[in-house]
PDB file of N, CA and C in Angstrom:
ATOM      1  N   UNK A   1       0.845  -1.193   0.000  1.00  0.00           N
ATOM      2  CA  UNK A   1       0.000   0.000   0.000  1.00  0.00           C
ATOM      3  C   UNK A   1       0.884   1.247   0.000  1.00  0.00           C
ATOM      4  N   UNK A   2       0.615   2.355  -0.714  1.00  0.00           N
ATOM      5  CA  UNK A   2       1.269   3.531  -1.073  1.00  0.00           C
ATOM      6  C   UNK A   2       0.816   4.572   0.250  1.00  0.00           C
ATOM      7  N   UNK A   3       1.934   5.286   1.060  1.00  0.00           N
ATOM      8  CA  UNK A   3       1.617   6.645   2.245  1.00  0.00           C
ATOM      9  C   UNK A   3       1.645   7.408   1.057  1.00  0.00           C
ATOM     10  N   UNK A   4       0.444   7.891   1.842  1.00  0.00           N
ATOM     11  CA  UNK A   4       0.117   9.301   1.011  1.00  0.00           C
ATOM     12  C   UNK A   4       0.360  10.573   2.476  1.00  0.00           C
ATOM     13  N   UNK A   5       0.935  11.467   1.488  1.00  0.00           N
ATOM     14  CA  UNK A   5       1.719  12.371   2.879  1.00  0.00           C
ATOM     15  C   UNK A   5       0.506  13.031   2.994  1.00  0.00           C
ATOM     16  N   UNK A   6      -0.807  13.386   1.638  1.00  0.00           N
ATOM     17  CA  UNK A   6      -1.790  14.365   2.541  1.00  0.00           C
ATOM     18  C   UNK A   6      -2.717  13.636   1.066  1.00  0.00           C
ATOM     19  N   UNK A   7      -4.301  13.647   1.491  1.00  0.00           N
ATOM     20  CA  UNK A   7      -5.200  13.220   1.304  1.00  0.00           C
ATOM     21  C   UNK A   7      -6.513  14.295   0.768  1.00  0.00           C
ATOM     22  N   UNK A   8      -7.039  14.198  -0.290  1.00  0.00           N
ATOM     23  CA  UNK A   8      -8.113  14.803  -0.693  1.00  0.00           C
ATOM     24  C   UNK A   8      -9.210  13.856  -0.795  1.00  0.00           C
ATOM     25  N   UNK A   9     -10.351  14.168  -0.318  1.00  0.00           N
ATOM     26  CA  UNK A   9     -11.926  13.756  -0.547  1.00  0.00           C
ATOM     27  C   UNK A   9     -12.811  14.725  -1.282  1.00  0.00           C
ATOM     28  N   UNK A  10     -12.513  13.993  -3.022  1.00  0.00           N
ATOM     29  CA  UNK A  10     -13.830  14.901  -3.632  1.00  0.00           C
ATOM     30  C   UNK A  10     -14.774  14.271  -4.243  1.00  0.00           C
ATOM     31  N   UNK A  11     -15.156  13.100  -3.399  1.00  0.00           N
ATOM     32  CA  UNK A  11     -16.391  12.392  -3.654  1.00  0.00           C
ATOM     33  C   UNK A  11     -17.966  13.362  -3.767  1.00  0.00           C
ATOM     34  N   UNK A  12     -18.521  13.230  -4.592  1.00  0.00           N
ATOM     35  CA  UNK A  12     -19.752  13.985  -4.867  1.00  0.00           C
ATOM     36  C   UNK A  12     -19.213  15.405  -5.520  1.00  0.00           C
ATOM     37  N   UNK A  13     -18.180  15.775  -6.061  1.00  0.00           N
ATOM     38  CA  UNK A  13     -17.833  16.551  -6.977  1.00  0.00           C
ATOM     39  C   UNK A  13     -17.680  16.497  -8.359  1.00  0.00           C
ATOM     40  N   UNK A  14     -17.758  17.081  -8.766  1.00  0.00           N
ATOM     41  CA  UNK A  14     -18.201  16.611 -10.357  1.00  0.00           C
ATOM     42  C   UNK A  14     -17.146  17.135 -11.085  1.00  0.00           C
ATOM     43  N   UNK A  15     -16.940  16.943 -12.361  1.00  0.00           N
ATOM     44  CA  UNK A  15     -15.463  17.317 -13.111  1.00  0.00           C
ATOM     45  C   UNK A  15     -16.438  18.604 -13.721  1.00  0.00           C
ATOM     46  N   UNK A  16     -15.217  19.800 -13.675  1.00  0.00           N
ATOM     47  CA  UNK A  16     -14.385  19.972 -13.123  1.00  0.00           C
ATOM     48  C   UNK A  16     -13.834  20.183 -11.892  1.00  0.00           C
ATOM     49  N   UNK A  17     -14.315  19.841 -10.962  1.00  0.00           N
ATOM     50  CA  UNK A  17     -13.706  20.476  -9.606  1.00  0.00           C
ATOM     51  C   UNK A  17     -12.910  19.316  -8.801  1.00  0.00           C
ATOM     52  N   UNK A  18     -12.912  17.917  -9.637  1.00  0.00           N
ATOM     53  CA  UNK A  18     -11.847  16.688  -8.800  1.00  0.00           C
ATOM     54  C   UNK A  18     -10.444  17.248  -9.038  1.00  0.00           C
ATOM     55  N   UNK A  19     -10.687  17.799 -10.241  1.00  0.00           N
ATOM     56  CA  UNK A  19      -9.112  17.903 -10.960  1.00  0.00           C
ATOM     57  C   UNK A  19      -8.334  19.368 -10.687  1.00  0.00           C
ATOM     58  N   UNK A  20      -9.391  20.132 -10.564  1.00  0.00           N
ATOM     59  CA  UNK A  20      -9.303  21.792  -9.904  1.00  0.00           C
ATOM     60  C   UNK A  20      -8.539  21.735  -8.436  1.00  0.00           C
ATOM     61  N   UNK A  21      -9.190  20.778  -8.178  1.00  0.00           N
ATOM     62  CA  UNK A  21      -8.856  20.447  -6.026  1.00  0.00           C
ATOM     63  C   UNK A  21      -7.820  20.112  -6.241  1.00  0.00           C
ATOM     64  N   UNK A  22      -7.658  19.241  -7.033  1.00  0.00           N
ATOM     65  CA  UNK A  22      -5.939  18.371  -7.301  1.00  0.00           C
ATOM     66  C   UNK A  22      -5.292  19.014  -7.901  1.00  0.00           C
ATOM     67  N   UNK A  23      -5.290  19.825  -8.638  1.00  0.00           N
ATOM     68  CA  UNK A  23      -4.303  20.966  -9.045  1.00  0.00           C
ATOM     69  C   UNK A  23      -3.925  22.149  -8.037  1.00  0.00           C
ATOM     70  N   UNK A  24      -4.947  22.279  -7.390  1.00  0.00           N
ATOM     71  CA  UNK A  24      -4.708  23.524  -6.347  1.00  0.00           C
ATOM     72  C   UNK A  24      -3.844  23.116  -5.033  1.00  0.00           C
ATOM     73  N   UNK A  25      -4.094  21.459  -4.766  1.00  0.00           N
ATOM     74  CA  UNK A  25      -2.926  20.632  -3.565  1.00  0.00           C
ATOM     75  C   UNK A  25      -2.345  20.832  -4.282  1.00  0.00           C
ATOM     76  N   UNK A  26      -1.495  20.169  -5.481  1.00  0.00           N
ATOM     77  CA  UNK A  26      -0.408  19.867  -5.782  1.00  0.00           C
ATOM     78  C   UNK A  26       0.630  20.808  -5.807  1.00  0.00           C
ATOM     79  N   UNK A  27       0.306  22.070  -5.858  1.00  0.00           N
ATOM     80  CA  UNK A  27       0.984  23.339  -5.945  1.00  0.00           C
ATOM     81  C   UNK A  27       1.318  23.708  -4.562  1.00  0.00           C
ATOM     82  N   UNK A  28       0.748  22.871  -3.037  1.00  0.00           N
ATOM     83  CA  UNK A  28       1.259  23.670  -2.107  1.00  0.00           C
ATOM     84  C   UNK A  28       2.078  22.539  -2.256  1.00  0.00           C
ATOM     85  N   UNK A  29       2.301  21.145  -2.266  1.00  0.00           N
ATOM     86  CA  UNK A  29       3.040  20.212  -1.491  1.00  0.00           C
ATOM     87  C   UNK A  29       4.480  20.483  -2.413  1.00  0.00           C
ATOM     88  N   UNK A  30       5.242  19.323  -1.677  1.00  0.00           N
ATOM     89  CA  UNK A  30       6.776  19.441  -1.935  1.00  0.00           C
ATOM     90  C   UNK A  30       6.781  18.498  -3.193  1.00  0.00           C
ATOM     91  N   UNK A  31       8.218  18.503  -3.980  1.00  0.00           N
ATOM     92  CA  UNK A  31       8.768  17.346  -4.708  1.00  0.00           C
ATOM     93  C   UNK A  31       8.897  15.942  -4.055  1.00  0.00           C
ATOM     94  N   UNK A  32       8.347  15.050  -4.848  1.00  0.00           N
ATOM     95  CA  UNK A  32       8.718  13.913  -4.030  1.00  0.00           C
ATOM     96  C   UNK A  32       7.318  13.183  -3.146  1.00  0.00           C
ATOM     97  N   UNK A  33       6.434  14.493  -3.079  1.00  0.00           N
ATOM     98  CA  UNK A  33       5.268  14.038  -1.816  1.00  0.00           C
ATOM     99  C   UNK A  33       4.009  13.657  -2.734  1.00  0.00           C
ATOM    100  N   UNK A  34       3.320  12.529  -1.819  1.00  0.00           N
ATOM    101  CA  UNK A  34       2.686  11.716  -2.825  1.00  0.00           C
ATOM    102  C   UNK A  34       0.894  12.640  -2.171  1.00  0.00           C
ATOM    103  N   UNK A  35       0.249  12.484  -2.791  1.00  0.00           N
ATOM    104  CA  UNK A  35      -1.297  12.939  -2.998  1.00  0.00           C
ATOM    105  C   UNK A  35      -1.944  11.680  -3.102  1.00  0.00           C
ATOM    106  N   UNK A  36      -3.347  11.327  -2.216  1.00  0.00           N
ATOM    107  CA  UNK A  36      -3.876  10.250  -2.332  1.00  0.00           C
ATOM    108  C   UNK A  36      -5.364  11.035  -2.593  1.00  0.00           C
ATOM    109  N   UNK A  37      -6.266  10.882  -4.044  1.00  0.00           N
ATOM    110  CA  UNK A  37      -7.352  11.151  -4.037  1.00  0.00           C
ATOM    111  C   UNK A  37      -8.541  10.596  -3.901  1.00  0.00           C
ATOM    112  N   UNK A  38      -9.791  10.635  -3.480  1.00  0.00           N
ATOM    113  CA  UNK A  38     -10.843  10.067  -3.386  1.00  0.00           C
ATOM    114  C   UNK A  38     -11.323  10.443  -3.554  1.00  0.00           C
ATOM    115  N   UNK A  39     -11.815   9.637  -4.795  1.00  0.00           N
ATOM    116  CA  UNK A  39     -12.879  10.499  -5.790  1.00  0.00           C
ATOM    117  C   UNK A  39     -14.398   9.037  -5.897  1.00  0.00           C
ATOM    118  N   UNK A  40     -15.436   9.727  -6.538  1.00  0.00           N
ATOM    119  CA  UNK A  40     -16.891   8.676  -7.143  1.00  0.00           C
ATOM    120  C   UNK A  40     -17.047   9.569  -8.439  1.00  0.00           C
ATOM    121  N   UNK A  41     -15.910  10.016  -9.351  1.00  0.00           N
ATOM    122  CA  UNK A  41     -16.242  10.399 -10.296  1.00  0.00           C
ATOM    123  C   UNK A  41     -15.666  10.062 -11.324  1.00  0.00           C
ATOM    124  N   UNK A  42     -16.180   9.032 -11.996  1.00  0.00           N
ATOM    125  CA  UNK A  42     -15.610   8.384 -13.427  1.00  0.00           C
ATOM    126  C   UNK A  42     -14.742   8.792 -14.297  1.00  0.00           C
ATOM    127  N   UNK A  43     -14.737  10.216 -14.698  1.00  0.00           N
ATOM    128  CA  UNK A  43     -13.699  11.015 -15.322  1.00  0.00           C
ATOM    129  C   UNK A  43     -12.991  11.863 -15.061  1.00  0.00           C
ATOM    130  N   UNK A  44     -12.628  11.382 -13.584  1.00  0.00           N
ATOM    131  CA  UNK A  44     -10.815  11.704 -13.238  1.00  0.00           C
ATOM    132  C   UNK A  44     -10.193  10.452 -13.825  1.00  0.00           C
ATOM    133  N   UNK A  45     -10.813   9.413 -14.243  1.00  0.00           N
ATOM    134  CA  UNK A  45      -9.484   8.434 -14.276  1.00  0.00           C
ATOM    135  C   UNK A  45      -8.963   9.080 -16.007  1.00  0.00           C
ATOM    136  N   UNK A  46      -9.754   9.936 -16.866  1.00  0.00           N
ATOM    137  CA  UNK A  46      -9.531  10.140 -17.786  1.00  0.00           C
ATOM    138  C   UNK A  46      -8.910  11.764 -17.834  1.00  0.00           C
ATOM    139  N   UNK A  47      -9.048  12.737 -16.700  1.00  0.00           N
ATOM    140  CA  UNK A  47      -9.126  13.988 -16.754  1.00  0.00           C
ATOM    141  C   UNK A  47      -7.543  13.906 -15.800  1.00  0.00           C
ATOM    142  N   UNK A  48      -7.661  13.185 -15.409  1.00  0.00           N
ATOM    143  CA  UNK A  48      -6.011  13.010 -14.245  1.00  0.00           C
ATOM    144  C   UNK A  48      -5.008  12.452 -15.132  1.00  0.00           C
ATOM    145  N   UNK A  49      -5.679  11.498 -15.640  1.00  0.00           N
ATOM    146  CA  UNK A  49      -4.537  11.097 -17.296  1.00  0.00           C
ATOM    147  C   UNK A  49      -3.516  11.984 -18.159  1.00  0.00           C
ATOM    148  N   UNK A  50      -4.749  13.190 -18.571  1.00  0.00           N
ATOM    149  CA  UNK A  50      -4.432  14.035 -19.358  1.00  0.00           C
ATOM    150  C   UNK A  50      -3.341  15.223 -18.854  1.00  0.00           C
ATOM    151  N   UNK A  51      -4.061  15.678 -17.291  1.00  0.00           N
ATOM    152  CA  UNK A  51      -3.336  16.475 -16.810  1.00  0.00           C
ATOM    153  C   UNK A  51      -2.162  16.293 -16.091  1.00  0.00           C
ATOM    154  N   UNK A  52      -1.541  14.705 -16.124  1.00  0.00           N
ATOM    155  CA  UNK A  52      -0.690  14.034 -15.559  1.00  0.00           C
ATOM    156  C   UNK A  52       0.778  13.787 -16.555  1.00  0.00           C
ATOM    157  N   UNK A  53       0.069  14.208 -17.613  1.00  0.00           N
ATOM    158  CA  UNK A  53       0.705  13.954 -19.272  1.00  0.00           C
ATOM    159  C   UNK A  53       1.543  15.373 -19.175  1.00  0.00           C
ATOM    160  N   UNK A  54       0.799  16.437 -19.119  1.00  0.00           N
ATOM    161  CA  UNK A  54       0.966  18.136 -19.226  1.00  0.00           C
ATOM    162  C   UNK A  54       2.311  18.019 -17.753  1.00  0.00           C
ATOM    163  N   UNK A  55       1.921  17.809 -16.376  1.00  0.00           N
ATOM    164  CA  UNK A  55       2.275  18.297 -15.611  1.00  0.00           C
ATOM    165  C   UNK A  55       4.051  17.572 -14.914  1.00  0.00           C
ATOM    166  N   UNK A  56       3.757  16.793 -16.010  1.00  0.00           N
ATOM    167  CA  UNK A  56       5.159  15.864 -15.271  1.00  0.00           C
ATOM    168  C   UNK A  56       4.926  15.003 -14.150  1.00  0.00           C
ATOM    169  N   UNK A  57       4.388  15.584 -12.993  1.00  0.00           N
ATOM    170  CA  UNK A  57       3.369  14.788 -11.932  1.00  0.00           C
ATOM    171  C   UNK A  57       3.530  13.610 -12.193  1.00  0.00           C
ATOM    172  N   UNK A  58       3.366  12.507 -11.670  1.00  0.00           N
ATOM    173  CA  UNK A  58       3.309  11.154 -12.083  1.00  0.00           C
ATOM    174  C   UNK A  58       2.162  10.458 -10.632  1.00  0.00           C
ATOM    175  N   UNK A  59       1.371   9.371 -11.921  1.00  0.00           N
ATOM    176  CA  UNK A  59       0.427   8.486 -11.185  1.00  0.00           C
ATOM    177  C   UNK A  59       1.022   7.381 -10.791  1.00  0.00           C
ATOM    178  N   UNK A  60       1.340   7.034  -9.599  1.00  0.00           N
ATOM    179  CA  UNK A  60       2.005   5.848  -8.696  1.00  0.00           C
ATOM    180  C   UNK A  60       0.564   4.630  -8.926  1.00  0.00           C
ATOM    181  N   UNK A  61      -0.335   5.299  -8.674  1.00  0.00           N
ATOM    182  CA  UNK A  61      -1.542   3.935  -8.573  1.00  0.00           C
ATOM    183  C   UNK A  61      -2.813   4.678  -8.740  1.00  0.00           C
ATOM    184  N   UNK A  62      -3.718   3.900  -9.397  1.00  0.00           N
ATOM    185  CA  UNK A  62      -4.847   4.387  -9.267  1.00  0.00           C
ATOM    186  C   UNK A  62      -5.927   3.012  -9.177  1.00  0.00           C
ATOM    187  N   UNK A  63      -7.041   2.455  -8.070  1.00  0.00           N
ATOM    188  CA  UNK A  63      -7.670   1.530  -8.611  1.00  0.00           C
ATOM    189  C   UNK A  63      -8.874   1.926  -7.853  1.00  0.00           C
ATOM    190  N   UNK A  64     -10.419   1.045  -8.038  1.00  0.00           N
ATOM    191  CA  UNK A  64     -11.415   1.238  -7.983  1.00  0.00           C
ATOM    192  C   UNK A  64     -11.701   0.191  -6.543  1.00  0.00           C
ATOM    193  N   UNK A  65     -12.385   1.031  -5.770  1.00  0.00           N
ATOM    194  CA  UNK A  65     -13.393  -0.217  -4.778  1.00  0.00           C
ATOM    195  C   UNK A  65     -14.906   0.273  -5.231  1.00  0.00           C
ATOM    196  N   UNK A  66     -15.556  -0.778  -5.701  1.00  0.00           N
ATOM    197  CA  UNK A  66     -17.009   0.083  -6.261  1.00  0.00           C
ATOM    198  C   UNK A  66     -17.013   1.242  -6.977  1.00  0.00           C
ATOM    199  N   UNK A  67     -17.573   2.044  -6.463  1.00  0.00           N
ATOM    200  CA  UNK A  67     -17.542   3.397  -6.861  1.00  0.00           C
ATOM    201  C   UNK A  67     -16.507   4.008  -6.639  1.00  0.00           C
ATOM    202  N   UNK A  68     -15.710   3.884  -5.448  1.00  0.00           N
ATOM    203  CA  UNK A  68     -15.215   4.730  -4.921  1.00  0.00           C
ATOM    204  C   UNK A  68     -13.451   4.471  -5.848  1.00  0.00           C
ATOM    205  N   UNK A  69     -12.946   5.696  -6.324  1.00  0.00           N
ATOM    206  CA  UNK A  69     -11.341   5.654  -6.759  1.00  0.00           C
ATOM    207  C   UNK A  69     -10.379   5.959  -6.210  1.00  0.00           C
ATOM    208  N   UNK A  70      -9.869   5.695  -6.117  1.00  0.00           N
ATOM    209  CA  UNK A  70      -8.309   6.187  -5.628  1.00  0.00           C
ATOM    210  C   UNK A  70      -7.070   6.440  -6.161  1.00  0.00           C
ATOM    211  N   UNK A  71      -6.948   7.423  -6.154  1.00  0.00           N
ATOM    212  CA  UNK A  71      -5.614   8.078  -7.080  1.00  0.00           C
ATOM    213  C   UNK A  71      -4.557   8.270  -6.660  1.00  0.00           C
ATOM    214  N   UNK A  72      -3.316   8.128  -6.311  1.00  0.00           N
ATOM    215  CA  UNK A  72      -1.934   8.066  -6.029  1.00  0.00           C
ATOM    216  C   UNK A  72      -1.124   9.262  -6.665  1.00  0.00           C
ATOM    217  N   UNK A  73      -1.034  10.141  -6.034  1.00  0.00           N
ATOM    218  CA  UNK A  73       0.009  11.141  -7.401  1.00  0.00           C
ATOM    219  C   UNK A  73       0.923  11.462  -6.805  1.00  0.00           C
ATOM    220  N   UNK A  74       2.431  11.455  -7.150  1.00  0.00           N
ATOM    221  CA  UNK A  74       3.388  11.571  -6.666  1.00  0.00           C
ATOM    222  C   UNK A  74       3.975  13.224  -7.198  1.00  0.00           C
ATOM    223  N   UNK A  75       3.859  14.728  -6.521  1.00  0.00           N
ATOM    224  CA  UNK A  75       4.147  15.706  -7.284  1.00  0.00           C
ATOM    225  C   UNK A  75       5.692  15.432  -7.493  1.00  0.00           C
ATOM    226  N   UNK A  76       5.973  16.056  -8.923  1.00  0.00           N
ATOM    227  CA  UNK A  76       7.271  16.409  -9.097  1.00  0.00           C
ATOM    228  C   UNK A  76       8.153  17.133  -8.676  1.00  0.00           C
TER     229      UNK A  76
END
């Protein structure tokens, strides 16, 4: 299992605002520090893709329990 040094819950948020929240952490934390998201919204796994491509950022893990996702991002 991956430590995540700090944790977002944007379950019941709708795109855009999973990826807005996660752009707005990623800018306070350090190099190196990982982001764990929790999301119930189907297109972060496609909207975190894209902006993961752009940002250098890198996805350590991402998998599904039910609904619920979990995203791993390690900032650069």
């Amino acid at each position: 299992m991956i430590k995540a040094d700090q944790v977002i819950d944007v379950r019941g948020q709708m795109c855009p605002r999973p990826l807005l929240m996660t752009k707005q952490t990623l800018k306070t934390m350090q190099s190196g520090k990982v982001l764990q998201i929790i999301s119930d919204d189907e297109t972060t796994k496609l909207t975190f893709h894209s902006y993961l491509e752009r940002s250098g950022d890198e996805l350590l893990d991402m998998h599904q329990d039910g609904l619920v996702i979990h995203h791993y991002i390690m900032k650069k």
